[in-house]
N, C-alpha and C. Protein backbone atom coordinates (compact mmCIF):
# COMPACT_ATOMS: atom_id res chain seq x y z
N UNK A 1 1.04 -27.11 -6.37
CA UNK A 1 1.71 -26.13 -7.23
C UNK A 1 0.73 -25.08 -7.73
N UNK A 2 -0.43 -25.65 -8.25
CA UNK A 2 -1.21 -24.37 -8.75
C UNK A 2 -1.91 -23.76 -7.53
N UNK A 3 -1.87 -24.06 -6.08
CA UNK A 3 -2.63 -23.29 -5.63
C UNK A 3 -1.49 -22.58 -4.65
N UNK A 4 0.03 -22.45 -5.14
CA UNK A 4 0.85 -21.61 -4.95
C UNK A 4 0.64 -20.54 -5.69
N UNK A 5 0.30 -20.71 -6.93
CA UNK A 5 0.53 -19.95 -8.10
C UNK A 5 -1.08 -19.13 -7.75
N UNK A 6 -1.87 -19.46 -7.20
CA UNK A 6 -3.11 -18.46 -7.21
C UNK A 6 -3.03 -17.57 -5.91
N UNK A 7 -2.44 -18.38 -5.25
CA UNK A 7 -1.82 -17.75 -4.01
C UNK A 7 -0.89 -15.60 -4.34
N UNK A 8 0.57 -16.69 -5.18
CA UNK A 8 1.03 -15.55 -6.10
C UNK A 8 -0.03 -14.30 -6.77
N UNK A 9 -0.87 -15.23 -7.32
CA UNK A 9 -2.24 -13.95 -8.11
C UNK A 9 -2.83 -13.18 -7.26
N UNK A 10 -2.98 -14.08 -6.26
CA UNK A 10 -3.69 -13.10 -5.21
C UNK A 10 -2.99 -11.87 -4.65
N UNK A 11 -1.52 -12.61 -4.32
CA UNK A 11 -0.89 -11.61 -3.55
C UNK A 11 -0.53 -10.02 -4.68
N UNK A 12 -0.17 -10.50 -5.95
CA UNK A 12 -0.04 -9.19 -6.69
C UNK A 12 -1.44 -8.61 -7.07
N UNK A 13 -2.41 -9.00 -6.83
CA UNK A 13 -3.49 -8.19 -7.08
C UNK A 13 -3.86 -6.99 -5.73
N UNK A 14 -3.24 -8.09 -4.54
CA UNK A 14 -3.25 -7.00 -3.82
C UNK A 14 -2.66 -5.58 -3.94
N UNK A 15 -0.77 -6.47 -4.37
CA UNK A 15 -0.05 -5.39 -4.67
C UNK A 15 -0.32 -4.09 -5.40
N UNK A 16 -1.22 -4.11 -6.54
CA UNK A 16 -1.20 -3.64 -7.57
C UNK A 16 -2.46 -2.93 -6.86
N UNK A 17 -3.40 -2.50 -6.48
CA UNK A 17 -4.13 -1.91 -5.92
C UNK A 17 -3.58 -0.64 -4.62
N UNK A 18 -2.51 -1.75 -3.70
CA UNK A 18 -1.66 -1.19 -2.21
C UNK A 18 -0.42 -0.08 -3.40
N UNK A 19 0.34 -0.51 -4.27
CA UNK A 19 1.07 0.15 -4.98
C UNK A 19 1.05 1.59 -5.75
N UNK A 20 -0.65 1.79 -6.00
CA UNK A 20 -1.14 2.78 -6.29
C UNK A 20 -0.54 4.18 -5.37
N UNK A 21 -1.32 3.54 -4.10
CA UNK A 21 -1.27 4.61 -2.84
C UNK A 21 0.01 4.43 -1.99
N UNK A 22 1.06 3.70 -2.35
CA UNK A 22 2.54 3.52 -2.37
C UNK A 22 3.67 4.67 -3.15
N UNK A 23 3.25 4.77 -4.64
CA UNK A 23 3.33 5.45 -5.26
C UNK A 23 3.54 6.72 -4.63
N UNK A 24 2.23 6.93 -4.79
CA UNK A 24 1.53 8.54 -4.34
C UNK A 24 2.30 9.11 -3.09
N UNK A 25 2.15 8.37 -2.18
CA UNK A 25 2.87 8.88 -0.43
C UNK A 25 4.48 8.68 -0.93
N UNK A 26 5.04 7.90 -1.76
CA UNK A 26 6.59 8.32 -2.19
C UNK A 26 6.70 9.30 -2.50
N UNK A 27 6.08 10.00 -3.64
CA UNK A 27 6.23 11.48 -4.45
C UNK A 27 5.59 12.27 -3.53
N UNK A 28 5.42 12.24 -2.23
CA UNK A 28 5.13 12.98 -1.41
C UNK A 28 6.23 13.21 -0.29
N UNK A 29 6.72 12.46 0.48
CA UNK A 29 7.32 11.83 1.39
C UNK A 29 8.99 12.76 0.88
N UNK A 30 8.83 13.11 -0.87
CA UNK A 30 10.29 13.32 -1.32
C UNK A 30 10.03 14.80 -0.87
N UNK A 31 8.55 15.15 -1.71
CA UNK A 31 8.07 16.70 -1.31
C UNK A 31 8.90 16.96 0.37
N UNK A 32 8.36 16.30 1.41
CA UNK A 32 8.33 16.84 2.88
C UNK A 32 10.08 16.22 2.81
N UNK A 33 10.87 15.45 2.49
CA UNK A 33 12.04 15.70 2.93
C UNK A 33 13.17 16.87 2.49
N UNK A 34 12.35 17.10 0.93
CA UNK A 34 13.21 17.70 0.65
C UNK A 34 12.77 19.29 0.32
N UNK A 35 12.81 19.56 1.99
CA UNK A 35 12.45 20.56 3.02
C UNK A 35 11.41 21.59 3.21
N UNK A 36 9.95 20.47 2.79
CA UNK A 36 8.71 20.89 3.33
C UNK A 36 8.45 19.76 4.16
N UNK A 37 9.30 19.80 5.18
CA UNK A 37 9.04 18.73 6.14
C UNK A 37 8.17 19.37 7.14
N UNK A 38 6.99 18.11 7.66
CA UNK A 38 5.96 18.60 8.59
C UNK A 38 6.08 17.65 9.47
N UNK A 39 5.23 18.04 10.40
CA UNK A 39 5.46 17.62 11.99
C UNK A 39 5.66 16.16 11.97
N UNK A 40 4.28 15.51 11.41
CA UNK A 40 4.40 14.12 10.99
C UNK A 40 5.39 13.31 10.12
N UNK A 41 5.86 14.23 9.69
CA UNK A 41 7.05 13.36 8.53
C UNK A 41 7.39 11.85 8.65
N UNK A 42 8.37 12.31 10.40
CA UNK A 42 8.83 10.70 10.78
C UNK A 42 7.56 9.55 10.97
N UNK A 43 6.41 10.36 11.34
CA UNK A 43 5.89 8.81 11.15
C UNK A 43 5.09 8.42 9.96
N UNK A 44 5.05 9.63 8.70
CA UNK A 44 4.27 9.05 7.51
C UNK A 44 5.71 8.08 6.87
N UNK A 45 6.99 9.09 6.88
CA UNK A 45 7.99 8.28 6.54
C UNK A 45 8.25 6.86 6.84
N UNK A 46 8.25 5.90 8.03
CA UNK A 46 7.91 5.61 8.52
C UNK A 46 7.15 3.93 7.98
N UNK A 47 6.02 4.65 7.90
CA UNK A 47 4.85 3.67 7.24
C UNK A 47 4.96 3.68 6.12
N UNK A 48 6.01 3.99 5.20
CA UNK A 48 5.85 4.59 3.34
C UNK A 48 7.44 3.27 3.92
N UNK A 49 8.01 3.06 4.69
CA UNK A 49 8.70 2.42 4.65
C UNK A 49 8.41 1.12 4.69
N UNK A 50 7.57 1.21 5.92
CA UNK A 50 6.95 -0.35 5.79
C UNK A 50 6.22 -0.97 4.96
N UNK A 51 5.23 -0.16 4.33
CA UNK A 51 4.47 -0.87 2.93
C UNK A 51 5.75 -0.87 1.47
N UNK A 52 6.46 -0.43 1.37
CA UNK A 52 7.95 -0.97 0.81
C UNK A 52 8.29 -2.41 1.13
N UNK A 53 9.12 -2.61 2.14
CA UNK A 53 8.88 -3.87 2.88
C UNK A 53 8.16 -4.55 2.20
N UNK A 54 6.83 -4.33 2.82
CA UNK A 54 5.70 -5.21 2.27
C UNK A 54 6.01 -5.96 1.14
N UNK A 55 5.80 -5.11 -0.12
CA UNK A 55 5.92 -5.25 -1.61
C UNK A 55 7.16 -5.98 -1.66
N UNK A 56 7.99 -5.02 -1.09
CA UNK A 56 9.49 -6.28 -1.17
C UNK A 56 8.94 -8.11 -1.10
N UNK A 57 9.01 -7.90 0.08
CA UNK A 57 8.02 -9.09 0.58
C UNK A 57 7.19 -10.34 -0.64
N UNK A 58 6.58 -9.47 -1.09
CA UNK A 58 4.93 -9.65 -2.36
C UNK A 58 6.85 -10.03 -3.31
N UNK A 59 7.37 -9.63 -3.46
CA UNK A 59 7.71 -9.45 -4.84
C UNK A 59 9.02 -10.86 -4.88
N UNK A 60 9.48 -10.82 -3.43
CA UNK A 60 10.85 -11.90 -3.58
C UNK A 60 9.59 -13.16 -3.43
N UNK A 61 8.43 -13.30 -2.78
CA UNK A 61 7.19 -14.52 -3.39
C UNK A 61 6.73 -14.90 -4.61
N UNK A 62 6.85 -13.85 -5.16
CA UNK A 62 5.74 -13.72 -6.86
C UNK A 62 7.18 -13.79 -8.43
N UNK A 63 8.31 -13.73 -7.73
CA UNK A 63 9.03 -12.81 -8.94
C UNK A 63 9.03 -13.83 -9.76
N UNK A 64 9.03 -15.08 -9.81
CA UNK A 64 9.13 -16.70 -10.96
C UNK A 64 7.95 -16.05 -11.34
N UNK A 65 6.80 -15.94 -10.82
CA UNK A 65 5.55 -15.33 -11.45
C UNK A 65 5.54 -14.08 -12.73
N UNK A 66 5.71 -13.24 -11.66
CA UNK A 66 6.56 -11.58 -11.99
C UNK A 66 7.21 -11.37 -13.68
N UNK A 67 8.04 -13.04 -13.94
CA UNK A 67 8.62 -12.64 -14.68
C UNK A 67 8.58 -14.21 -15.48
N UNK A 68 7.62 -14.45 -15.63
CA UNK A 68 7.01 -15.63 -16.38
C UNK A 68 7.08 -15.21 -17.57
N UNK A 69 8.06 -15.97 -18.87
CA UNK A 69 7.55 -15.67 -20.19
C UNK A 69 8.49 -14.32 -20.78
N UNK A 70 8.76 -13.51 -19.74
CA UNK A 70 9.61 -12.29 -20.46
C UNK A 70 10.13 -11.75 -18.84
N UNK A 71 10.96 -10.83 -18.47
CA UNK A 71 11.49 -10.06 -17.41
C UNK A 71 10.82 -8.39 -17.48
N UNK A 72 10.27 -8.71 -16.32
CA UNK A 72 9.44 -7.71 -16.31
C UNK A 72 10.29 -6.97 -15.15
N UNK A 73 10.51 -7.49 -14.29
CA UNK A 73 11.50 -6.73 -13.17
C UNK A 73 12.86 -7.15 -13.03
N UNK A 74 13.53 -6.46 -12.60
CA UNK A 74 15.19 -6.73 -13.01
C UNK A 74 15.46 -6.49 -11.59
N UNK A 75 15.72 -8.06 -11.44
CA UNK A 75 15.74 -8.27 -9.56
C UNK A 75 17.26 -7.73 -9.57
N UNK A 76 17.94 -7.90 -10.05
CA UNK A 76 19.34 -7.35 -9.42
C UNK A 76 19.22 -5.35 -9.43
N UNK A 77 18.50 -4.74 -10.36
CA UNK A 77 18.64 -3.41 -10.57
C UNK A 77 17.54 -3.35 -9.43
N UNK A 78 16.52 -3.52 -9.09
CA UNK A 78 15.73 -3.19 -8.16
C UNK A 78 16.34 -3.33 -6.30
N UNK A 79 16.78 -4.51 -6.47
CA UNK A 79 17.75 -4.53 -5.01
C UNK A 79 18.71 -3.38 -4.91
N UNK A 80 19.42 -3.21 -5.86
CA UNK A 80 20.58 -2.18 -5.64
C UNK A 80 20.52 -1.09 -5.54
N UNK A 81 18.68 -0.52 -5.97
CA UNK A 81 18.05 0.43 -5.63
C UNK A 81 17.26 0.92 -3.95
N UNK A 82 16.74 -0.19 -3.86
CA UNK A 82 16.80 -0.81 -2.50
C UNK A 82 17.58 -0.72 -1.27
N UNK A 83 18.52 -1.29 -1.76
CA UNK A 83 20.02 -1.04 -0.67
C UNK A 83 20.24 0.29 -0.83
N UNK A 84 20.44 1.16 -1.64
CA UNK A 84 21.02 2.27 -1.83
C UNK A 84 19.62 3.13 -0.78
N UNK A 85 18.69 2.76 -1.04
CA UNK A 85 17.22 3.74 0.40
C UNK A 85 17.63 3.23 1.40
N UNK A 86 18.32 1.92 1.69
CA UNK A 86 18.45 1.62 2.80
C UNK A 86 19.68 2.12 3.42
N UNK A 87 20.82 2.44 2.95
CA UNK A 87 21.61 2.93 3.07
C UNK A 87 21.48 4.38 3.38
N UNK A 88 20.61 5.37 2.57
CA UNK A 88 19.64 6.63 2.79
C UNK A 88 19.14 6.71 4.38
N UNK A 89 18.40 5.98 4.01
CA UNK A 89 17.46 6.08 5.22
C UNK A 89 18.07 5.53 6.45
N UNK A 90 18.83 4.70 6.80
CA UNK A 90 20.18 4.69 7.93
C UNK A 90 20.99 6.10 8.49
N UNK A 91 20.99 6.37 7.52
CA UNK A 91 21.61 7.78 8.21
C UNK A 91 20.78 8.76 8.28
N UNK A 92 19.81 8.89 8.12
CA UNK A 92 18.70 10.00 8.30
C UNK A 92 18.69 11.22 8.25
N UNK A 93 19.56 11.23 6.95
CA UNK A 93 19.75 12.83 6.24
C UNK A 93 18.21 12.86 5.18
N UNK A 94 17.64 14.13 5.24
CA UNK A 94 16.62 14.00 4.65
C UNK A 94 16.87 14.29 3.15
N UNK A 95 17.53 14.68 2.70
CA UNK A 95 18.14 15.34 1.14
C UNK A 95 18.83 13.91 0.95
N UNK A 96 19.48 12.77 1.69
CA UNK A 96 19.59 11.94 1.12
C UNK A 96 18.79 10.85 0.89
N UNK A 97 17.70 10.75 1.20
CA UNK A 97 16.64 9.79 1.47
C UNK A 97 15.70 10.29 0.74
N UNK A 98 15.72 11.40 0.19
CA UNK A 98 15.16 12.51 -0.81
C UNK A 98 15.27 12.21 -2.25
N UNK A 99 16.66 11.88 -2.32
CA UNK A 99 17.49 11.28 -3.54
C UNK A 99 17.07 10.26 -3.90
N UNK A 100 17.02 9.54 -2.56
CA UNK A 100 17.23 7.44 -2.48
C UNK A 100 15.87 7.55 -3.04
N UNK A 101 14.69 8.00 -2.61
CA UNK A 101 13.30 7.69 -2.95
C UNK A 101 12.69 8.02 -4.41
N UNK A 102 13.63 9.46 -4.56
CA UNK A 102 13.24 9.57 -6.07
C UNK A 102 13.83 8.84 -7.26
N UNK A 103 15.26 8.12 -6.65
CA UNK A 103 15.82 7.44 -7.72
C UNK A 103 15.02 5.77 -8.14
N UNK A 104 14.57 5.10 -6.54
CA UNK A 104 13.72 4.24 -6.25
C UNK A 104 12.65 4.36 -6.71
N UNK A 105 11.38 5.31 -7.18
CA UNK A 105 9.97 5.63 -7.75
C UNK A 105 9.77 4.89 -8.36
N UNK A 106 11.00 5.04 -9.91
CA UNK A 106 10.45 4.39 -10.78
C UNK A 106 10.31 2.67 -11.38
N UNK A 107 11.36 2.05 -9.79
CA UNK A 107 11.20 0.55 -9.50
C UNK A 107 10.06 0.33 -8.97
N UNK A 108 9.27 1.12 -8.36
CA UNK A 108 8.19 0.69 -7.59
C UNK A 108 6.80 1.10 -8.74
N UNK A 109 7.21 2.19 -9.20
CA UNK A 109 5.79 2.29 -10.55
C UNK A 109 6.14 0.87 -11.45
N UNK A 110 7.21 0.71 -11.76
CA UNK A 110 7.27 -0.52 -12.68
C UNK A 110 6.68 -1.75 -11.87
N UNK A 111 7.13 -2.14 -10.74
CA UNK A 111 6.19 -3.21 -10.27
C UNK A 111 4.91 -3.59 -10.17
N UNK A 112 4.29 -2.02 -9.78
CA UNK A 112 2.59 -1.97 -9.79
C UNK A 112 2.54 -2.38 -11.71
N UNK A 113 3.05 -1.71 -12.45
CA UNK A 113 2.86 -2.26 -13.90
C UNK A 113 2.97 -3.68 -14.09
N UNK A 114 4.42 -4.41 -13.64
CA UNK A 114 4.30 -5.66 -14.19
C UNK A 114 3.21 -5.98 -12.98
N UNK A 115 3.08 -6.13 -12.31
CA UNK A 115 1.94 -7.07 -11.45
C UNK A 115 0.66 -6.95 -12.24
N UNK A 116 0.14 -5.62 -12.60
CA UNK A 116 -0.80 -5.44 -13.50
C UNK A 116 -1.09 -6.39 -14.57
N UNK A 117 0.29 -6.86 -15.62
CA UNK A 117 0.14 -7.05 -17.02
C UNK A 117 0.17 -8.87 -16.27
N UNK A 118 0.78 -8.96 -15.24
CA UNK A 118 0.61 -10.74 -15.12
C UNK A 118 -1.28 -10.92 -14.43
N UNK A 119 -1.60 -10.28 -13.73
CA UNK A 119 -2.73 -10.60 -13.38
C UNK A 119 -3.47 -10.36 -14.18
């Protein structure tokens, strides 16, 4: 059990470092869809998707962790944020995936925070 739980530490310390530069390429990614799109778009888009994932990933592992003691992330409001990019990004309108990402930001700044305040 505890060397699940350091396991967990480990993995959000990663997070919380990878989340930084997660961040950053989101509030970018909204810039180029929402129509300073450049050549590369689809494949920075792309990879800003998969380190999402990722964290997803980090986060349905860690969240008993995550939210030890008080609720730091609100797994049902964060999924439905989630689904709603995924739903975005399925149809591959860029003004809607534009939307999905900026409404999504501030689930993903809050995670790099709580991962912060548990580690």
């Amino acid at each position: 059990m505890e060397d699940n739980r350091e396991e967990q530490k480990e993995a959000l310390q990663v997070l919380v470092e990878f989340n930084v530069r997660l961040v950053k390429n989101m509030k970018i990614v909204v810039k180029e869809l929402s129509g300073k799109r450049l050549d590369d778009t689809d494949n920075f888009l792309k990879s800003i998707i998969d380190a999402m994932n990722w964290e997803i990933q980090v986060v349905n592992g860690t969240l008993d962790l995550l939210n030890e003691g008080k609720v730091r992330l609100d797994k049902d409001a964060f999924n439905a944020q989630v689904e709603k990019a995924g739903g975005a990004i399925a149809s591959g309108d860029d003004a809607k995936m534009a939307e999905a990402f900026t409404e999504l930001l501030p689930y993903f700044e809050r995670l790099g925070e709580a991962a912060g305040e548990v580690i």
